[in-house]
N, C-alpha and C. Protein backbone atom coordinates (compact mmCIF):
# COMPACT_ATOMS: atom_id res chain seq x y z
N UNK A 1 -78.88 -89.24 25.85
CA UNK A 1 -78.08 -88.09 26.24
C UNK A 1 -76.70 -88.25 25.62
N UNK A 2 -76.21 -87.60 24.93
CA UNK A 2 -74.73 -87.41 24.53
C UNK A 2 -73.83 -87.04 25.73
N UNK A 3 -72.73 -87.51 25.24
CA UNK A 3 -71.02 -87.75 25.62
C UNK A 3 -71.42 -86.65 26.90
N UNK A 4 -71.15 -85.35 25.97
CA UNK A 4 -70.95 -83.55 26.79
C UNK A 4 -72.01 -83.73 27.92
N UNK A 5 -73.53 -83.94 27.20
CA UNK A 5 -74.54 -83.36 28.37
C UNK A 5 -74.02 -84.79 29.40
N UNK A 6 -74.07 -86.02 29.44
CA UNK A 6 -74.22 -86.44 30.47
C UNK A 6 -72.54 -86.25 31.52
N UNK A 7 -71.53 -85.73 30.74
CA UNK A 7 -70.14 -85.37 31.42
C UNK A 7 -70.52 -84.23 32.35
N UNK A 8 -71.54 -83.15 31.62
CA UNK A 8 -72.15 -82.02 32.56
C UNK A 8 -72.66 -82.14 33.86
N UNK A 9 -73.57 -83.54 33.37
CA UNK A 9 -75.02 -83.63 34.44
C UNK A 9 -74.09 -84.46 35.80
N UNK A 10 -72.93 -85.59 35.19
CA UNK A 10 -72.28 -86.09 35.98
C UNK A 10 -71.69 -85.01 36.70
N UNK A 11 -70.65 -83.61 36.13
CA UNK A 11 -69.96 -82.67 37.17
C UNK A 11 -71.14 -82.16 38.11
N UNK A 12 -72.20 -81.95 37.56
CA UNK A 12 -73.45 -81.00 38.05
C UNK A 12 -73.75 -81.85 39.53
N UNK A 13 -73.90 -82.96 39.34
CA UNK A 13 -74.22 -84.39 40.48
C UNK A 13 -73.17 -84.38 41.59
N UNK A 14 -72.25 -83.84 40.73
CA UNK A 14 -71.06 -84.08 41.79
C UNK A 14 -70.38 -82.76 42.98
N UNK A 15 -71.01 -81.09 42.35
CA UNK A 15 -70.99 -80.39 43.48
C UNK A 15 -72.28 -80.66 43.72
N UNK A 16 -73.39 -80.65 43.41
CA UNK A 16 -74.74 -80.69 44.66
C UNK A 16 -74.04 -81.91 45.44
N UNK A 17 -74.01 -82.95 45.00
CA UNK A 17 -73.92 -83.81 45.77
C UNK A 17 -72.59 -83.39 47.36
N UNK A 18 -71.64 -82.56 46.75
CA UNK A 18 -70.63 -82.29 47.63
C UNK A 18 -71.18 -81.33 48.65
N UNK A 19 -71.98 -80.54 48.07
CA UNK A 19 -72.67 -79.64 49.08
C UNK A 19 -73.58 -80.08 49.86
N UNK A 20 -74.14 -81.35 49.44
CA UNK A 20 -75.50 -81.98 50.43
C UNK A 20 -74.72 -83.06 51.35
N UNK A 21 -73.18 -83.06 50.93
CA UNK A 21 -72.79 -84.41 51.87
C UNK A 21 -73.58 -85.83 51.37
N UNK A 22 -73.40 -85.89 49.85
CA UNK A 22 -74.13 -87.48 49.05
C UNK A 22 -73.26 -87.37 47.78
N UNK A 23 -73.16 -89.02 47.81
CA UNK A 23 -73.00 -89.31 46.69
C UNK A 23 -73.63 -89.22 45.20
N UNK A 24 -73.03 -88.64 44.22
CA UNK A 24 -73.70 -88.34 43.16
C UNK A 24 -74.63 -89.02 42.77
N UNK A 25 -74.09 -90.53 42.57
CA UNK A 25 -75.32 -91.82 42.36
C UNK A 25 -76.48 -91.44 42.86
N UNK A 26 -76.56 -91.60 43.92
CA UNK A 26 -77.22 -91.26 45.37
C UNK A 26 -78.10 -90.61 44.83
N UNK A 27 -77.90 -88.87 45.02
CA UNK A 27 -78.41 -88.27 43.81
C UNK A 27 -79.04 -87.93 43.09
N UNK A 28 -78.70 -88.62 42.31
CA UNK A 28 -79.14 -88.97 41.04
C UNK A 28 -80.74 -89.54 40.98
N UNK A 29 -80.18 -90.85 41.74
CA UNK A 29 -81.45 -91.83 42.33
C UNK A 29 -82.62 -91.23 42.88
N UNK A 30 -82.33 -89.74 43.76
CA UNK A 30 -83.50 -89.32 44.54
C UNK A 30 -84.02 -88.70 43.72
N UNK A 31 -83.27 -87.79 42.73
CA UNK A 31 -83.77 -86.62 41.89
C UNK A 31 -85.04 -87.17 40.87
N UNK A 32 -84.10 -88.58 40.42
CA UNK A 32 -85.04 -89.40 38.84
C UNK A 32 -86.61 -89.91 40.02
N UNK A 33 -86.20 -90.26 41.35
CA UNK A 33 -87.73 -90.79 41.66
C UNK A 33 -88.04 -90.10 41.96
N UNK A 34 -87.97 -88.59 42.38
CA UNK A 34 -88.67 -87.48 42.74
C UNK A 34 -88.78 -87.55 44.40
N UNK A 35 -88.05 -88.16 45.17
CA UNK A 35 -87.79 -88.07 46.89
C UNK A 35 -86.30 -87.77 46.68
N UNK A 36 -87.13 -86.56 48.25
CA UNK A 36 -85.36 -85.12 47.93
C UNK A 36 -85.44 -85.20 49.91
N UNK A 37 -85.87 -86.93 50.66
CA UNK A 37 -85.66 -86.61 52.14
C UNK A 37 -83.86 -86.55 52.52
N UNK A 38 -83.34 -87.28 51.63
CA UNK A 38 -82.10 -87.40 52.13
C UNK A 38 -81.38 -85.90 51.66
N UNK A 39 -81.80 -85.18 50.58
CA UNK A 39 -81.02 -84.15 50.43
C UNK A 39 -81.43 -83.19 51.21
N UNK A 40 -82.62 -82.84 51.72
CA UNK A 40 -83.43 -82.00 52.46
C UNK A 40 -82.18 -82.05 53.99
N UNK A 41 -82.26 -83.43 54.65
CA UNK A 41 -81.90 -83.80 55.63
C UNK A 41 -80.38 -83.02 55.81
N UNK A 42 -79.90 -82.98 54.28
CA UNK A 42 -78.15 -82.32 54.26
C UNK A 42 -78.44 -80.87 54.12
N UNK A 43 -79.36 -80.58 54.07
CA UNK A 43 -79.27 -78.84 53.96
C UNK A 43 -79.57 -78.30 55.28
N UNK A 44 -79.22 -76.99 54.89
CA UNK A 44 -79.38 -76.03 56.45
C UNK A 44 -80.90 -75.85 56.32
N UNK A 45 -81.40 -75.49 57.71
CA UNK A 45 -82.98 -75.53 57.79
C UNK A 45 -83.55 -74.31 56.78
N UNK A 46 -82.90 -73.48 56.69
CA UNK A 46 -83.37 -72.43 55.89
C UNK A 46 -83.85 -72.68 54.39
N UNK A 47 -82.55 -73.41 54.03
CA UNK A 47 -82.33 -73.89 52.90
C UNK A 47 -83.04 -74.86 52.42
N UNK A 48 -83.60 -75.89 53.08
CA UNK A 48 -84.55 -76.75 53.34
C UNK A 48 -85.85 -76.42 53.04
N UNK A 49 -86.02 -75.08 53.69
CA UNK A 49 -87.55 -74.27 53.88
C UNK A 49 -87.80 -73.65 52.47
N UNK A 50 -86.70 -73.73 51.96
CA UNK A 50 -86.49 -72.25 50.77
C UNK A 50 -87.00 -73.26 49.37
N UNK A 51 -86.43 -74.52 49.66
CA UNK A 51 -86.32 -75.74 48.83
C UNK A 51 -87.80 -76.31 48.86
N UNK A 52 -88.57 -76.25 49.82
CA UNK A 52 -90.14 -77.08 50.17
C UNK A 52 -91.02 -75.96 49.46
N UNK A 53 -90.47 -74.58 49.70
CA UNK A 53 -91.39 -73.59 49.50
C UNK A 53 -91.51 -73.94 47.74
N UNK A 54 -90.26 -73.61 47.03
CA UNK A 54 -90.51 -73.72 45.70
C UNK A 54 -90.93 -74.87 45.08
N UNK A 55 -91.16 -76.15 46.14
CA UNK A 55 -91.67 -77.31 45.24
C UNK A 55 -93.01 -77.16 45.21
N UNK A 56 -93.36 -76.34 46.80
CA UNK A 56 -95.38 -76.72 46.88
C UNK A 56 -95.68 -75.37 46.24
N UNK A 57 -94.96 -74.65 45.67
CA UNK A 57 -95.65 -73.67 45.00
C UNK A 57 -95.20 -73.34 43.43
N UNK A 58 -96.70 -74.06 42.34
CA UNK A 58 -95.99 -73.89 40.93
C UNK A 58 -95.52 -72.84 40.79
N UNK A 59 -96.30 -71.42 40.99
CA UNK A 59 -96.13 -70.07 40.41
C UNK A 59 -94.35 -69.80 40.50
N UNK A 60 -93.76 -69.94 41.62
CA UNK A 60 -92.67 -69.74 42.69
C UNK A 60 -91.70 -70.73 41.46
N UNK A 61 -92.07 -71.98 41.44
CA UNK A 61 -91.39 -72.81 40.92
C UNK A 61 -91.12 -72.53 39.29
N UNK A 62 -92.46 -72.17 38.77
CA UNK A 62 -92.23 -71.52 36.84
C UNK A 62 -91.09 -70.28 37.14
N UNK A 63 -91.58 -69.13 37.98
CA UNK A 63 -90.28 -68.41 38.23
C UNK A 63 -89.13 -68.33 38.29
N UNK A 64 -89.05 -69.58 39.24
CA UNK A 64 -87.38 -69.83 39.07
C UNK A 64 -87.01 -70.75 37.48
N UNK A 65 -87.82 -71.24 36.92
CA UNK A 65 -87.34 -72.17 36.35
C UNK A 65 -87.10 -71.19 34.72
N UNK A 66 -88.07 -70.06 34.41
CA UNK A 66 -88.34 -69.03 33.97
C UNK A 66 -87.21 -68.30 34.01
N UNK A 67 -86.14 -67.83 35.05
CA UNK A 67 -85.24 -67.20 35.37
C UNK A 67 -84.32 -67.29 34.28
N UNK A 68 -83.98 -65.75 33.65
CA UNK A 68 -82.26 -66.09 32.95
C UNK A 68 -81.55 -67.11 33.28
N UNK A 69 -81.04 -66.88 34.35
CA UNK A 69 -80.24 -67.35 35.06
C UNK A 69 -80.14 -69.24 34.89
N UNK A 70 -81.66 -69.70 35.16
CA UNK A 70 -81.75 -71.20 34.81
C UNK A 70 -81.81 -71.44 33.51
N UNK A 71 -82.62 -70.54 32.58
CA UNK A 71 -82.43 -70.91 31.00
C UNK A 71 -81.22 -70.86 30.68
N UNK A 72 -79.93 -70.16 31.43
CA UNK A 72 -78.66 -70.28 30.60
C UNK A 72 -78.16 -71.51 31.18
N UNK A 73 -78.41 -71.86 32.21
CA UNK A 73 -77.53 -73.06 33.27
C UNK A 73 -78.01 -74.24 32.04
N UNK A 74 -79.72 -73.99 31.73
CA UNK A 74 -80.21 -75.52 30.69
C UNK A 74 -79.49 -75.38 29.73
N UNK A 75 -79.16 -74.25 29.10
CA UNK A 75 -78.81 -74.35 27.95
C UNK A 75 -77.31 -74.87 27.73
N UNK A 76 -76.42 -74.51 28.46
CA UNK A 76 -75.24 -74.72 29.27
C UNK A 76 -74.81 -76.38 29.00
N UNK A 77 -76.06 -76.70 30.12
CA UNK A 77 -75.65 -78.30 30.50
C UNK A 77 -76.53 -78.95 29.02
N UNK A 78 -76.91 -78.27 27.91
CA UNK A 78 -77.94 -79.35 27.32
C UNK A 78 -76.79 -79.34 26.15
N UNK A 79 -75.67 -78.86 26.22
CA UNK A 79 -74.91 -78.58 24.90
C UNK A 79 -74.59 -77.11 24.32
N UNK A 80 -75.60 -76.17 25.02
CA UNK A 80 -75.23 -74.86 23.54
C UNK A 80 -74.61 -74.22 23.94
N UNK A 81 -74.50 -73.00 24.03
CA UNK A 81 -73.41 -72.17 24.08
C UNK A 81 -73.55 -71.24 25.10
């Protein structure tokens, strides 16, 4: 990962993390092993529900990931423009 993307992924770590009440490290750590109990635990129940729904469902999950909205955020944090 270059200089930019990982300066990104570090700011990126650092509001989720502010919004879940965790440390970025932290984080980091749950995201790369794929256990999200401690971030689950910091969200509102809704938010929680909204978060379980799009993991157990691919269709739900290509959608969002499919979204303008996330192709510009990747493109964003991967370097382009």
């Amino acid at each position: 990962m270059d200089k930019n993307n990982s300066k990104n992924l570090d700011m990126l770590l650092g509001i989720v993390g502010a919004k879940l009440g965790m440390k970025p490290d932290e984080l980091k750590m749950q995201l790369e092993s794929g256990k999200f109990d401690s971030a689950l635990k910091n969200m509102s129940k809704s938010d929680a529900e909204k978060f379980q729904q799009v993991l157990n469902n691919p269709k739900l999950l290509e959608q969002l990931i499919s979204a303008p909205q996330a192709k510009a955020l990747y493109k964003k944090l991967a370097g382009g423009e």
